[in-house]
C-alpha atoms as a PDB file:
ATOM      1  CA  UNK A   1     -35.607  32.705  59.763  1.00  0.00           C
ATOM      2  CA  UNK A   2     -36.960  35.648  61.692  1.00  0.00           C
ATOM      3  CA  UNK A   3     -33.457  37.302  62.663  1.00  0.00           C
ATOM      4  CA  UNK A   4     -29.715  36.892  61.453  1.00  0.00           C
ATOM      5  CA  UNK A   5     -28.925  35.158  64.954  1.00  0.00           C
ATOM      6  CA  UNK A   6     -31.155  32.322  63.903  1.00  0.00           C
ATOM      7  CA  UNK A   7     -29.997  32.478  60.148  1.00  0.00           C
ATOM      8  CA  UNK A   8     -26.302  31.970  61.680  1.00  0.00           C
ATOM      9  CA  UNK A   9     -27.229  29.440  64.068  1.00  0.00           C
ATOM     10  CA  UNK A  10     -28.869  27.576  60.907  1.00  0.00           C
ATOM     11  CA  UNK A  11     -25.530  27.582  58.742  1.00  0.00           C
ATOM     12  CA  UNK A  12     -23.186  26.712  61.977  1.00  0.00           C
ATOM     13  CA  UNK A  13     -24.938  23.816  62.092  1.00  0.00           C
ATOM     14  CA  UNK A  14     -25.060  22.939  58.318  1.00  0.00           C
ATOM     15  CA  UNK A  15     -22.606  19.845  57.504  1.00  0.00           C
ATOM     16  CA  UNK A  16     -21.838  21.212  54.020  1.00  0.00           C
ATOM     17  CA  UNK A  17     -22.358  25.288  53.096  1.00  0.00           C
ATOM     18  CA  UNK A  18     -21.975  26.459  49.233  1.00  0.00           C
ATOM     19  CA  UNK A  19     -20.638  30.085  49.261  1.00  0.00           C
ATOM     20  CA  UNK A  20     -20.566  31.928  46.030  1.00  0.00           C
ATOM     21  CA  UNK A  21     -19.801  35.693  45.324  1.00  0.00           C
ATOM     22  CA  UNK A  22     -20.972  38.314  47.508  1.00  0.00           C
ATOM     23  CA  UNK A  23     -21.537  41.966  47.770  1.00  0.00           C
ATOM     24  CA  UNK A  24     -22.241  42.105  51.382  1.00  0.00           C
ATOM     25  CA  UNK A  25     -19.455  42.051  53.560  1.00  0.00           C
ATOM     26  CA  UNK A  26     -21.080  40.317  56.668  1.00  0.00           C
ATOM     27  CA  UNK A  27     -21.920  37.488  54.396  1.00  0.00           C
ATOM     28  CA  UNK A  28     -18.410  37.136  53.551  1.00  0.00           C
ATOM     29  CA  UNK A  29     -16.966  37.173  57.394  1.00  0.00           C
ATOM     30  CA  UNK A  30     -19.382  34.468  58.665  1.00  0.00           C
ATOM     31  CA  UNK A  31     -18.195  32.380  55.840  1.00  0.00           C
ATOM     32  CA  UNK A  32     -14.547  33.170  56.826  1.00  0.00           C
ATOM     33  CA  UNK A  33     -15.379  32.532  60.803  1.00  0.00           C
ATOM     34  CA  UNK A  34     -16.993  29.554  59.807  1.00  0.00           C
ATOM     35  CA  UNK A  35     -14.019  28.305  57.506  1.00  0.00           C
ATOM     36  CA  UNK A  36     -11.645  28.571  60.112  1.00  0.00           C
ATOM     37  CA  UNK A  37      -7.805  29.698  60.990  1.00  0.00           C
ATOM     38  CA  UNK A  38      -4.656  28.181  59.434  1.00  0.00           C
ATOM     39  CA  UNK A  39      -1.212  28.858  60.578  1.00  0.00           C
ATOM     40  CA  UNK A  40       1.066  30.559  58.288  1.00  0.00           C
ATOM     41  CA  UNK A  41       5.393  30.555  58.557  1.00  0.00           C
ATOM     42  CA  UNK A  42       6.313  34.126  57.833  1.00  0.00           C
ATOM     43  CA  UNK A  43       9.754  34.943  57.601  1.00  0.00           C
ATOM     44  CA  UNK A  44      11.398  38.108  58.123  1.00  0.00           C
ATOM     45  CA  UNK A  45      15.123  39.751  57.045  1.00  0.00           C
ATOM     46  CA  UNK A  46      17.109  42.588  57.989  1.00  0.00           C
ATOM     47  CA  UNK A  47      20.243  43.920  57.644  1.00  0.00           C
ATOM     48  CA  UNK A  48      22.525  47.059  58.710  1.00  0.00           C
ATOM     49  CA  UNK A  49      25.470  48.328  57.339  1.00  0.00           C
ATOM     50  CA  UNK A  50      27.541  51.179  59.246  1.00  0.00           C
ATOM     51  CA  UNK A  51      31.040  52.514  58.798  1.00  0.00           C
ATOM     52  CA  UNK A  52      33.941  51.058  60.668  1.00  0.00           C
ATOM     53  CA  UNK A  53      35.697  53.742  63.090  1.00  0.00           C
ATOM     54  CA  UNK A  54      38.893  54.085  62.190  1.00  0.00           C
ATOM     55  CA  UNK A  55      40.989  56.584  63.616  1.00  0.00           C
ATOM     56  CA  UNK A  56      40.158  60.157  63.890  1.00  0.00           C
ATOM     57  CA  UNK A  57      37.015  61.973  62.355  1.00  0.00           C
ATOM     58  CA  UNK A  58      39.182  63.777  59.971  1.00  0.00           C
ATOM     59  CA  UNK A  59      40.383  60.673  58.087  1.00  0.00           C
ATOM     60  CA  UNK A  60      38.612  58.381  55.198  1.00  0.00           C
ATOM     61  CA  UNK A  61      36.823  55.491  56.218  1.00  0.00           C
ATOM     62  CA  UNK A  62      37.191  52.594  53.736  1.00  0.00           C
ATOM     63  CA  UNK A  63      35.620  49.533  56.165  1.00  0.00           C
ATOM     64  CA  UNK A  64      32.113  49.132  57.183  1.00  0.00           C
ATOM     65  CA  UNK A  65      30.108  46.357  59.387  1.00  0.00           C
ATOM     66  CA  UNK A  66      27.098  44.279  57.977  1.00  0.00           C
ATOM     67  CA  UNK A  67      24.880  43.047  60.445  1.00  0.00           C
ATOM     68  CA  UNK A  68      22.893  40.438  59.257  1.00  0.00           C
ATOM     69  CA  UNK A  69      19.354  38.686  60.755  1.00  0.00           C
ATOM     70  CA  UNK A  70      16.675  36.191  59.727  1.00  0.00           C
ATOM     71  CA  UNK A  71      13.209  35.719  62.232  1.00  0.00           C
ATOM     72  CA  UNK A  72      10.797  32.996  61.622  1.00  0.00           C
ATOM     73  CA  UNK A  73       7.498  32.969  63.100  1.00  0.00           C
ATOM     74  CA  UNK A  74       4.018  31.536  62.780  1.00  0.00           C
ATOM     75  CA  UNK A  75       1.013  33.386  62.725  1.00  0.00           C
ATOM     76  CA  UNK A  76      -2.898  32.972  62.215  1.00  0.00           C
ATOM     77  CA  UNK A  77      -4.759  33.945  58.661  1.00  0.00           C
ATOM     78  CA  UNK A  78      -8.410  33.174  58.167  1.00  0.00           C
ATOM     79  CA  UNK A  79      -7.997  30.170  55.487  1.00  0.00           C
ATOM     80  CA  UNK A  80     -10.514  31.959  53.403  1.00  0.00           C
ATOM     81  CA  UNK A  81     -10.416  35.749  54.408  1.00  0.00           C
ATOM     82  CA  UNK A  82     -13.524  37.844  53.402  1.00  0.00           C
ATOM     83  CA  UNK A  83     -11.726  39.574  50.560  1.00  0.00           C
ATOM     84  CA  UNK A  84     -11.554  36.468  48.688  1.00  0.00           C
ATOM     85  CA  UNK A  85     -15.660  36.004  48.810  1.00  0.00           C
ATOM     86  CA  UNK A  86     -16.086  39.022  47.451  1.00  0.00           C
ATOM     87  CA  UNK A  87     -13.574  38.977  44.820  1.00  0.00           C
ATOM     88  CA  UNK A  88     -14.755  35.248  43.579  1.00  0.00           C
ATOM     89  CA  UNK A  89     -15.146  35.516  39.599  1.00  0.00           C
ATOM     90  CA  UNK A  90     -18.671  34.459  38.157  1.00  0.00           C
ATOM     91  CA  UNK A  91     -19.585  30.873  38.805  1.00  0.00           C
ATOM     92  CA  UNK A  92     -16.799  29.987  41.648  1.00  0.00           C
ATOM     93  CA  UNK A  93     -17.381  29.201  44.442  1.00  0.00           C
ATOM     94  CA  UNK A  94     -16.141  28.228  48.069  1.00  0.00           C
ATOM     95  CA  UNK A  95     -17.522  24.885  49.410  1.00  0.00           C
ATOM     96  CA  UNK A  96     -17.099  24.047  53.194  1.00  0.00           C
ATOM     97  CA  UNK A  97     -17.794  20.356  53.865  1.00  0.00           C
ATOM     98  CA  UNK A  98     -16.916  18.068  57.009  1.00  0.00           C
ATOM     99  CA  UNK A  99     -14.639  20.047  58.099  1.00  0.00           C
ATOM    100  CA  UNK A 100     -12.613  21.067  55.175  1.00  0.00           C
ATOM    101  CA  UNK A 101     -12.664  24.225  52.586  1.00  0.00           C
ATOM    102  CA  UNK A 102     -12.720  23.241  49.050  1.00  0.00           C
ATOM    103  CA  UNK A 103     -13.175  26.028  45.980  1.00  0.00           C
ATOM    104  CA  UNK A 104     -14.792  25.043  43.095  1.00  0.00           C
ATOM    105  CA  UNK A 105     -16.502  26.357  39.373  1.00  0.00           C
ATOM    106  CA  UNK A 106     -19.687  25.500  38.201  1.00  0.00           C
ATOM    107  CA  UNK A 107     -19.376  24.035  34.492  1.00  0.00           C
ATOM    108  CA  UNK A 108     -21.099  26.089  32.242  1.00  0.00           C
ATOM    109  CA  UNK A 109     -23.941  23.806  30.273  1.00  0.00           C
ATOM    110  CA  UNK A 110     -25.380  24.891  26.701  1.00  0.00           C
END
């Protein structure tokens, strides 16, 4: 195509784009830019525990607090990040076609 601007502007505009493994990790982030962004609910715990005061400093404590908390949020992941390009065993393959992201395996034939 002359230049990897071109090359890119060639595969935006592709309707349907077969991605198997790759070594190369530019290959694998303008597969995962052209993919796209799903959101993701993560969901985070946490929780405290600390000794009651009782009293003085000189006697036992037997009592404690619990504090106790739950966050939900939603956050942005690639829906196919570059890592999983790379990592694709032999003969899978990622398949990105009117809009939607579909992985696949080529049947072996003998």
């Amino acid at each position: 195509m002359g230049s990897r601007a071109r090359a890119l502007q060639v595969v935006g505009n592709a309707s349907s784009v077969v991605q198997f493994r790759t070594p190369g990790a530019a290959d694998a982030e303008a597969f995962a830019d052209l993919s796209g962004d799903r959101l993701v609910k993560t969901r985070s715990e946490s929780a405290s525990y600390e000794p009651a005061l009782l009293g003085s400093s000189l006697s036992t404590v037997d009592d404690f607090r619990a504090k106790f908390g739950e966050a939900t949020a939603w956050r942005e992941h690639s829906l196919v990040p570059p890592w999983a390009v790379v990592q694709l065993p032999v003969f899978e393959f990622f398949l990105r076609s009117d809009g939607h992201v579909y992985r696949g395996r080529v049947p072996l034939l003998e």
